[in-house]
C-alpha atoms as a PDB file:
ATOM      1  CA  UNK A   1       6.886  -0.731   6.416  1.00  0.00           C
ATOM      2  CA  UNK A   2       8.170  -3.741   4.009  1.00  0.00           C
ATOM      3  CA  UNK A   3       7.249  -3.005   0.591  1.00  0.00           C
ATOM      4  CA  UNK A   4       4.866  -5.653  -1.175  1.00  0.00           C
ATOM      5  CA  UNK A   5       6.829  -6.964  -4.211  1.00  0.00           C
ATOM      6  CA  UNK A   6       6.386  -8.258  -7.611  1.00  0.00           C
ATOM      7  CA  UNK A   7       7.638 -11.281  -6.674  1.00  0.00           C
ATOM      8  CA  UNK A   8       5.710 -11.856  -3.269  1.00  0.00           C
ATOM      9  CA  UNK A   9       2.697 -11.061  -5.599  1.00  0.00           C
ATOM     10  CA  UNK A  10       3.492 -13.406  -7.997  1.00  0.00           C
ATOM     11  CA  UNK A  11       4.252 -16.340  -5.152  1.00  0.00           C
ATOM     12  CA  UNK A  12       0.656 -15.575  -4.288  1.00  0.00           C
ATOM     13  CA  UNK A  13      -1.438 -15.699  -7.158  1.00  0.00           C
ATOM     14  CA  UNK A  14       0.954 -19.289  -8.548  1.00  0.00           C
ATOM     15  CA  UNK A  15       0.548 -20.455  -4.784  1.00  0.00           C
ATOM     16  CA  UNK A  16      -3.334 -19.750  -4.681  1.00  0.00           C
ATOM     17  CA  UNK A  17      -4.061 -21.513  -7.919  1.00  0.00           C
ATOM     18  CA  UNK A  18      -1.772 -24.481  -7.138  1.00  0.00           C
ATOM     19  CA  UNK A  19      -4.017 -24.474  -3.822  1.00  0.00           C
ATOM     20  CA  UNK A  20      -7.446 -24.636  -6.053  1.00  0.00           C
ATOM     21  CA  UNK A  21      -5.818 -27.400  -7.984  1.00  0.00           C
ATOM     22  CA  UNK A  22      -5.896 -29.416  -5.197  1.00  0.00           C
ATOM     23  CA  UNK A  23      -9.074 -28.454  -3.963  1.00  0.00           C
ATOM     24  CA  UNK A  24     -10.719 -29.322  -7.358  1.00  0.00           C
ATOM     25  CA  UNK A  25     -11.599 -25.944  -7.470  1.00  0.00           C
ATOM     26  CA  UNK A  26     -13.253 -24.308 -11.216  1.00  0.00           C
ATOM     27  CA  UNK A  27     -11.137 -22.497 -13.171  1.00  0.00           C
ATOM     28  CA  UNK A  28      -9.868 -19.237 -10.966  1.00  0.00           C
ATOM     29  CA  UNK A  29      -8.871 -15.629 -11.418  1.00  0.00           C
ATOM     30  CA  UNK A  30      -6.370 -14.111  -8.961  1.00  0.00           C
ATOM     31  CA  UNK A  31      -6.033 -10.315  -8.574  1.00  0.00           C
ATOM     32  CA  UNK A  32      -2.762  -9.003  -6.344  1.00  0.00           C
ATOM     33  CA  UNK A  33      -3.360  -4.964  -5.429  1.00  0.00           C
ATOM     34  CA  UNK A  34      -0.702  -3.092  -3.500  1.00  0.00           C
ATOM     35  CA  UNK A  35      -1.987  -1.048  -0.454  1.00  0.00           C
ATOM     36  CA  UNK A  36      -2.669   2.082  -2.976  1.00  0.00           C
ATOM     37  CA  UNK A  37      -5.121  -0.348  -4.799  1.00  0.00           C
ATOM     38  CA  UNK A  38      -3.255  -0.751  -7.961  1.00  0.00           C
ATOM     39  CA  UNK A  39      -3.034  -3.991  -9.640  1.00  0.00           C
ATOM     40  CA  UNK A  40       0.111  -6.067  -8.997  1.00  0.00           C
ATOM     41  CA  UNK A  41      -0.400  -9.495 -10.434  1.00  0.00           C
ATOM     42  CA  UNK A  42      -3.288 -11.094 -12.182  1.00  0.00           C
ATOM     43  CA  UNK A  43      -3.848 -14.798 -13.687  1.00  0.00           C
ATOM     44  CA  UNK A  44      -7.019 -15.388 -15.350  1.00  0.00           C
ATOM     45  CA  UNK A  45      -7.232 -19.788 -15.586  1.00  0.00           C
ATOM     46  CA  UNK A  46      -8.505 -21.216 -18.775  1.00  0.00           C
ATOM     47  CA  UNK A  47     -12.028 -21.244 -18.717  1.00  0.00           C
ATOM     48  CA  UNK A  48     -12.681 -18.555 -16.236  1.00  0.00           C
ATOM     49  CA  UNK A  49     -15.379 -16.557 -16.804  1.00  0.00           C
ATOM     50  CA  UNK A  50     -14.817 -13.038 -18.518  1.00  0.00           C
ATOM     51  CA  UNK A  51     -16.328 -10.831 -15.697  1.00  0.00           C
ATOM     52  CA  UNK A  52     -13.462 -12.921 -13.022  1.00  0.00           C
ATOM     53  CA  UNK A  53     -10.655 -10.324 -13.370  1.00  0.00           C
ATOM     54  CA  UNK A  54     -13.325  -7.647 -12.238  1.00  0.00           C
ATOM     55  CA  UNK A  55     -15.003  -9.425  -9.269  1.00  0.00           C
ATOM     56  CA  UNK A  56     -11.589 -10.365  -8.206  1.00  0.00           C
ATOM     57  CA  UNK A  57     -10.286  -6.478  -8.200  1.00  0.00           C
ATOM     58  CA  UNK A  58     -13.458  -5.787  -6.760  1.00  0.00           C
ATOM     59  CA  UNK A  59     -12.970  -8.089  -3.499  1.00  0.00           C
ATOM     60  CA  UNK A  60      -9.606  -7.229  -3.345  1.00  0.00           C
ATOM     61  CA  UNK A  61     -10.225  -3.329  -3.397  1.00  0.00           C
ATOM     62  CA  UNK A  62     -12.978  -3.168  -1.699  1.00  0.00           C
ATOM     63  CA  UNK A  63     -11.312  -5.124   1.572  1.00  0.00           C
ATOM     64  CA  UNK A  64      -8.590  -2.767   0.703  1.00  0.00           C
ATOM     65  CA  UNK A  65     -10.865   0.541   0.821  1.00  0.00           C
ATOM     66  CA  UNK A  66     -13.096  -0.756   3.738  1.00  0.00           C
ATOM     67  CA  UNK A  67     -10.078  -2.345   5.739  1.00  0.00           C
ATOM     68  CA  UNK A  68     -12.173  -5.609   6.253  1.00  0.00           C
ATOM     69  CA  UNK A  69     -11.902  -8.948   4.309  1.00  0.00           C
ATOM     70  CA  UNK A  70     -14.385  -9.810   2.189  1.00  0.00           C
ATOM     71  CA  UNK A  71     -16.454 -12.070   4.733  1.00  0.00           C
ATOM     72  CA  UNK A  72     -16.684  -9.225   7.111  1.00  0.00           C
ATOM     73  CA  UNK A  73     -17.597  -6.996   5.044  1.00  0.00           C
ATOM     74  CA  UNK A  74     -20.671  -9.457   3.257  1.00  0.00           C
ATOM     75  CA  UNK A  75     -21.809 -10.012   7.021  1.00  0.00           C
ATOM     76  CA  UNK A  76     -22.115  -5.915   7.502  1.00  0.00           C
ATOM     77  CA  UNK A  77     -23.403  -5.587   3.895  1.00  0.00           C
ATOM     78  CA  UNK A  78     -26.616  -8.103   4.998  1.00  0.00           C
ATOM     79  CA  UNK A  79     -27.305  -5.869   7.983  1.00  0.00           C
ATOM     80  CA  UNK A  80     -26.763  -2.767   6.624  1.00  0.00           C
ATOM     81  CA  UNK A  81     -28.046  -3.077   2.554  1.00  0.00           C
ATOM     82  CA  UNK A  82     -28.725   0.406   2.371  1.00  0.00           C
ATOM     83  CA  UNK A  83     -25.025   1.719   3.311  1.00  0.00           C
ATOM     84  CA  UNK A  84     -23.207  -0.488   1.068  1.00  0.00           C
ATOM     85  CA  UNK A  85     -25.211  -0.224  -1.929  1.00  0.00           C
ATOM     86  CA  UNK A  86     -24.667   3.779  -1.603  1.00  0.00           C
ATOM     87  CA  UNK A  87     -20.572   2.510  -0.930  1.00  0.00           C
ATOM     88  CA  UNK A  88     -20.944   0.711  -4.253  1.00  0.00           C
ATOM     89  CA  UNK A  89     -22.151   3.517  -6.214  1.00  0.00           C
ATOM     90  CA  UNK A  90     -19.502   5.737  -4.123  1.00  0.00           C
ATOM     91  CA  UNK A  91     -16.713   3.438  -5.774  1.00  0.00           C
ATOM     92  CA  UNK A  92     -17.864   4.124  -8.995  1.00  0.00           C
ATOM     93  CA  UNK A  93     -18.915  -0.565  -8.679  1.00  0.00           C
ATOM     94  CA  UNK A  94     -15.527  -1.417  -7.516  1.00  0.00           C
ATOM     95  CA  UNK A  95     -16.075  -3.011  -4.229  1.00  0.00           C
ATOM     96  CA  UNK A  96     -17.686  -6.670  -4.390  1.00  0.00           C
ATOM     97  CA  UNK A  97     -18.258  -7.275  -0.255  1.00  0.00           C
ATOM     98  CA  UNK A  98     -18.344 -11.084  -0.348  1.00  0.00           C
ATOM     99  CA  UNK A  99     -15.619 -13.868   1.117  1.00  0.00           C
ATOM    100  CA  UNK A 100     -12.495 -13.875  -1.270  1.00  0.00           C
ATOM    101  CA  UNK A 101     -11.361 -10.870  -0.949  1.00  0.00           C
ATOM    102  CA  UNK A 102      -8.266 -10.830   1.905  1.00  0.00           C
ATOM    103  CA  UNK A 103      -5.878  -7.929   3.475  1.00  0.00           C
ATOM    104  CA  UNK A 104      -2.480  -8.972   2.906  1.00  0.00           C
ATOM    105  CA  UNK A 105      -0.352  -7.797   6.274  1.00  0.00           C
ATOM    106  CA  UNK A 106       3.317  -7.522   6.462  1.00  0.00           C
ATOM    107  CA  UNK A 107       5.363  -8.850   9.806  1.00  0.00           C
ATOM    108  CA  UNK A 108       4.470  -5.808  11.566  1.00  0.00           C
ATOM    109  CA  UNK A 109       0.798  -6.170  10.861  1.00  0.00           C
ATOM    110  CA  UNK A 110       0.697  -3.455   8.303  1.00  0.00           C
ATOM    111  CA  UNK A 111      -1.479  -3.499   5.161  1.00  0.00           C
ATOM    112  CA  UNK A 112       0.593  -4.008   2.123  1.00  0.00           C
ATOM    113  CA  UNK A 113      -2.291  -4.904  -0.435  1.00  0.00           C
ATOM    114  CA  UNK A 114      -5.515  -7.344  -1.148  1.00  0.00           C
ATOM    115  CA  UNK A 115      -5.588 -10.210  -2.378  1.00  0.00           C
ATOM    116  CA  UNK A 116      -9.195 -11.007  -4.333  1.00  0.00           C
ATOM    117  CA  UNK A 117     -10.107 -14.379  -5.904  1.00  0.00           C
ATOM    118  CA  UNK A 118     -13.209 -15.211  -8.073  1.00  0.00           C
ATOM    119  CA  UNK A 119     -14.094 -18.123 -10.059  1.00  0.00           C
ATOM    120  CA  UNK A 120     -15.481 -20.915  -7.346  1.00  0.00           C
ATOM    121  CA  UNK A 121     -17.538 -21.037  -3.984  1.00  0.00           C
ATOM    122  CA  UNK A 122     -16.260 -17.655  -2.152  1.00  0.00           C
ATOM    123  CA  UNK A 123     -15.193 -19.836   1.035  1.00  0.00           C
ATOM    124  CA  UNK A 124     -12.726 -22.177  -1.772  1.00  0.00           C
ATOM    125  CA  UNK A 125     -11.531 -18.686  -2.998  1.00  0.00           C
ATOM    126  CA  UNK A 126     -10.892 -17.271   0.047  1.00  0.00           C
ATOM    127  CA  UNK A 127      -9.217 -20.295   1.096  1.00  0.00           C
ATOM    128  CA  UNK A 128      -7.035 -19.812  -1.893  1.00  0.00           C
ATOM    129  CA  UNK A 129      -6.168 -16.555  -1.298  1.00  0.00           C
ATOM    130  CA  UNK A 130      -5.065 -17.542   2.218  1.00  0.00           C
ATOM    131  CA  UNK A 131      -2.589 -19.919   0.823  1.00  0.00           C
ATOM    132  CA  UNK A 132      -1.213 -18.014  -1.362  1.00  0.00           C
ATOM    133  CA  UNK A 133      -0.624 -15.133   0.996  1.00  0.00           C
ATOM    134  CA  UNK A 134       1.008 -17.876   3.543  1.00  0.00           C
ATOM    135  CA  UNK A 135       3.332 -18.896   0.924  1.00  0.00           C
ATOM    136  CA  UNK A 136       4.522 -15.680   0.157  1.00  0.00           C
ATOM    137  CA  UNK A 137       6.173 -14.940   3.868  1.00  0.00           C
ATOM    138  CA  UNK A 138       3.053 -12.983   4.883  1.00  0.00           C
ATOM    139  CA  UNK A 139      -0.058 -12.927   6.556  1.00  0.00           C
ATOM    140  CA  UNK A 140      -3.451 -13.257   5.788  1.00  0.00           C
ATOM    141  CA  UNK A 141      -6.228 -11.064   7.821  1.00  0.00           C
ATOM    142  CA  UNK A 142     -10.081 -11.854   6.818  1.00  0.00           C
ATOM    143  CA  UNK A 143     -11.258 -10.275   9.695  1.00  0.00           C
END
């Protein structure tokens, strides 16, 4: 398995909120986790809110702990409520199931960390993340 690097994190979060700048996207926050949920990398934009590093983690750990992005797991939190708010508590409030959080994969389709991204629209942060992931030689999974 490669190992997911301070550098490839960094290439992500720079790539994600280049990405926003072009979308016109609000100011972001960009959390990198490694696959044992520890925090990498994260960039806070001027003017981002003061809860953004938080949510961020949150998507990114919680696709991490679930092994789903963030839109899958929002579409199984709406039909099943009752299961992810007892996950929630579970994770002592570290899982935020909503778009914007994204498995990072290495060549071989291994999981090598999360990528979560707060701060705008989830589908513009989850778009973000995407890039960034892209540019850093490795592939995005939001399924």
């Amino acid at each position: 398995m490669q190992t997911f690097t301070l550098d490839q994190a960094s290439v992500i979060v720079d790539a994600a909120l280049a990405h926003a700048r072009e979308l016109g996207c609000h100011p972001l926050t960009v959390a990198v986790l490694d696959a044992g949920g520890h925090l990498l990398a994260l960039k806070r934009e001027d003017g981002s809110g003061i809860l953004r590093p938080q949510i961020a983690q949150a998507k990114a750990w919680g696709a991490l702990g679930m092994g789903h992005g963030g839109r899958t797991l929002a579409e199984r939190a709406a039909s099943a409520p009752a299961f992810y708010a007892a996950l929630t508590d579970i994770s002592g409030g570290r899982i935020a199931p909503v778009p914007g959080g994204v498995l990072v994969r290495d060549a071989q389709g291994n999981v090598v960390g999360a990528v979560g991204i707060s701060g705008d629209h989830p589908d513009k942060d989850e778009a973000c993340a995407m890039r960034g992931i892209g540019r850093a030689g490795l592939q995005a999974d939001v399924t």
